[in-house]
Protein backbone atom coordinates (compact mmCIF):
# COMPACT_ATOMS: atom_id res chain seq x y z
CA UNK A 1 -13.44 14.89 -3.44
CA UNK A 2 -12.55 11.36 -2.73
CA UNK A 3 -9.50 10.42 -4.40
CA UNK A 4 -8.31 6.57 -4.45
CA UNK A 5 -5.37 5.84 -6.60
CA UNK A 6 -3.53 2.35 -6.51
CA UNK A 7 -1.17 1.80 -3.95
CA UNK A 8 1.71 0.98 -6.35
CA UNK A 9 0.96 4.61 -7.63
CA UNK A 10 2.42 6.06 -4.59
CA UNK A 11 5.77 7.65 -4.67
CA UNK A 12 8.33 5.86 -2.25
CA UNK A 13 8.95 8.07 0.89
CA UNK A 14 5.27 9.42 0.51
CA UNK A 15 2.44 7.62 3.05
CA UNK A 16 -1.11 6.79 2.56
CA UNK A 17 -4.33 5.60 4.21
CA UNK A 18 -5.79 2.15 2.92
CA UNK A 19 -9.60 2.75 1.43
CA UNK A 20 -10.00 -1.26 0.35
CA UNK A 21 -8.84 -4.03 -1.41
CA UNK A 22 -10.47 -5.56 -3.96
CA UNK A 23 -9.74 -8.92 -5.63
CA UNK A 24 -11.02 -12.43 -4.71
CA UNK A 25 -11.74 -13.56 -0.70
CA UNK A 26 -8.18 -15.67 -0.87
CA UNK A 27 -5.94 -13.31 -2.22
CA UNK A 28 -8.19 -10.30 0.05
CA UNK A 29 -7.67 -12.48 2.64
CA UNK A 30 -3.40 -12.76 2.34
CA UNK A 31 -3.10 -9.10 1.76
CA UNK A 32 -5.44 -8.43 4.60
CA UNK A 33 -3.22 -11.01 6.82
CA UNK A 34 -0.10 -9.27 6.49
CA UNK A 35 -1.71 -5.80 7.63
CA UNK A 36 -3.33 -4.21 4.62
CA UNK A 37 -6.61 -3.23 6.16
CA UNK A 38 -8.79 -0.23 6.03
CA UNK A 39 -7.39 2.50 7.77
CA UNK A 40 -3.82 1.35 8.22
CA UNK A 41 -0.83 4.14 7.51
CA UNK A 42 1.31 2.65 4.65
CA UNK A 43 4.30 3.94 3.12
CA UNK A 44 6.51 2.74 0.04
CA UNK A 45 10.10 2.61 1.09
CA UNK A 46 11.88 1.34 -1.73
CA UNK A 47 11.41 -0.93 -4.67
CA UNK A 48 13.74 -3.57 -6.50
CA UNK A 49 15.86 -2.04 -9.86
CA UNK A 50 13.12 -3.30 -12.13
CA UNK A 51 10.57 -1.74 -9.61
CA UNK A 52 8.81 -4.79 -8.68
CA UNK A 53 8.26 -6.01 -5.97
CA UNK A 54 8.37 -3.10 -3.33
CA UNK A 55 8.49 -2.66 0.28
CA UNK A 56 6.07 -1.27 2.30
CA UNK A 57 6.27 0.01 5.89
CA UNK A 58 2.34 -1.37 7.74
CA UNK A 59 1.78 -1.70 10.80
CA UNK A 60 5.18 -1.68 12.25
CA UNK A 61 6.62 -3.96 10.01
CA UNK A 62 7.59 -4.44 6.09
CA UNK A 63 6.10 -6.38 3.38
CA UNK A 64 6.82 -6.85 -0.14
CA UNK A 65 4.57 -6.96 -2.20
CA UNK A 66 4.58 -7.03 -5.82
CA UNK A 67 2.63 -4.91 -8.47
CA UNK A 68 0.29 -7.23 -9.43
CA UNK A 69 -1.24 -7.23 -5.37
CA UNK A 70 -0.10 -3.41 -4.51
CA UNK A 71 -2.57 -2.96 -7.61
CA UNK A 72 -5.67 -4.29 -5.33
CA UNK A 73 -5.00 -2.09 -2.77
CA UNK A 74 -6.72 1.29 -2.95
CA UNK A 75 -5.17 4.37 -0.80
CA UNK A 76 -5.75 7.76 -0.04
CA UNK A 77 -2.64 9.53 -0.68
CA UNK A 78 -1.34 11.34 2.29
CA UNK A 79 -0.99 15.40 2.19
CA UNK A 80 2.32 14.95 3.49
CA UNK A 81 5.55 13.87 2.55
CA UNK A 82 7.72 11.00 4.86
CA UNK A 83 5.26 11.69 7.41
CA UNK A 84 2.41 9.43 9.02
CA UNK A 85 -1.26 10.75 7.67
């Protein structure tokens, strides 16, 4: 089964491997820029007290993003917990 959920559906400390992102060219482009790509490890570390946005561990580095662009990203969840997939 392929499973893709939304990024911003992943549980902080879990990890994930990017499928796609959808959306238009510019805003694919941005996300793409700052290391959202297909088959890049990403993992939610924490979020702000209303929940948006949230940081992300990619590529050796963090970005924030907030829901509205973690909801264009498509993931596969990771089996395991805190751990690189």
């Amino acid at each position: 089964m392929d499973l893709q959920v939304k990024l911003s559906e992943i549980p902080t400390g879990s990890s994930a491997i990017i499928c796609h992102v959808s959306g238009d060219a510019d805003k694919v482009r941005h996300l793409m820029d700052l290391g959202f790509t297909s088959g890049a490890d990403v993992r939610p570390l924490f979020s702000a007290a209303a929940g948006s946005p949230v940081a992300y561990s990619i590529r050796g580095s963090v970005q924030a993003l907030r829901r509205a662009d973690s909801d264009r990203i498509f993931v596969h969840p990771s089996s395991t917990k805190g751990g690189a997939a």
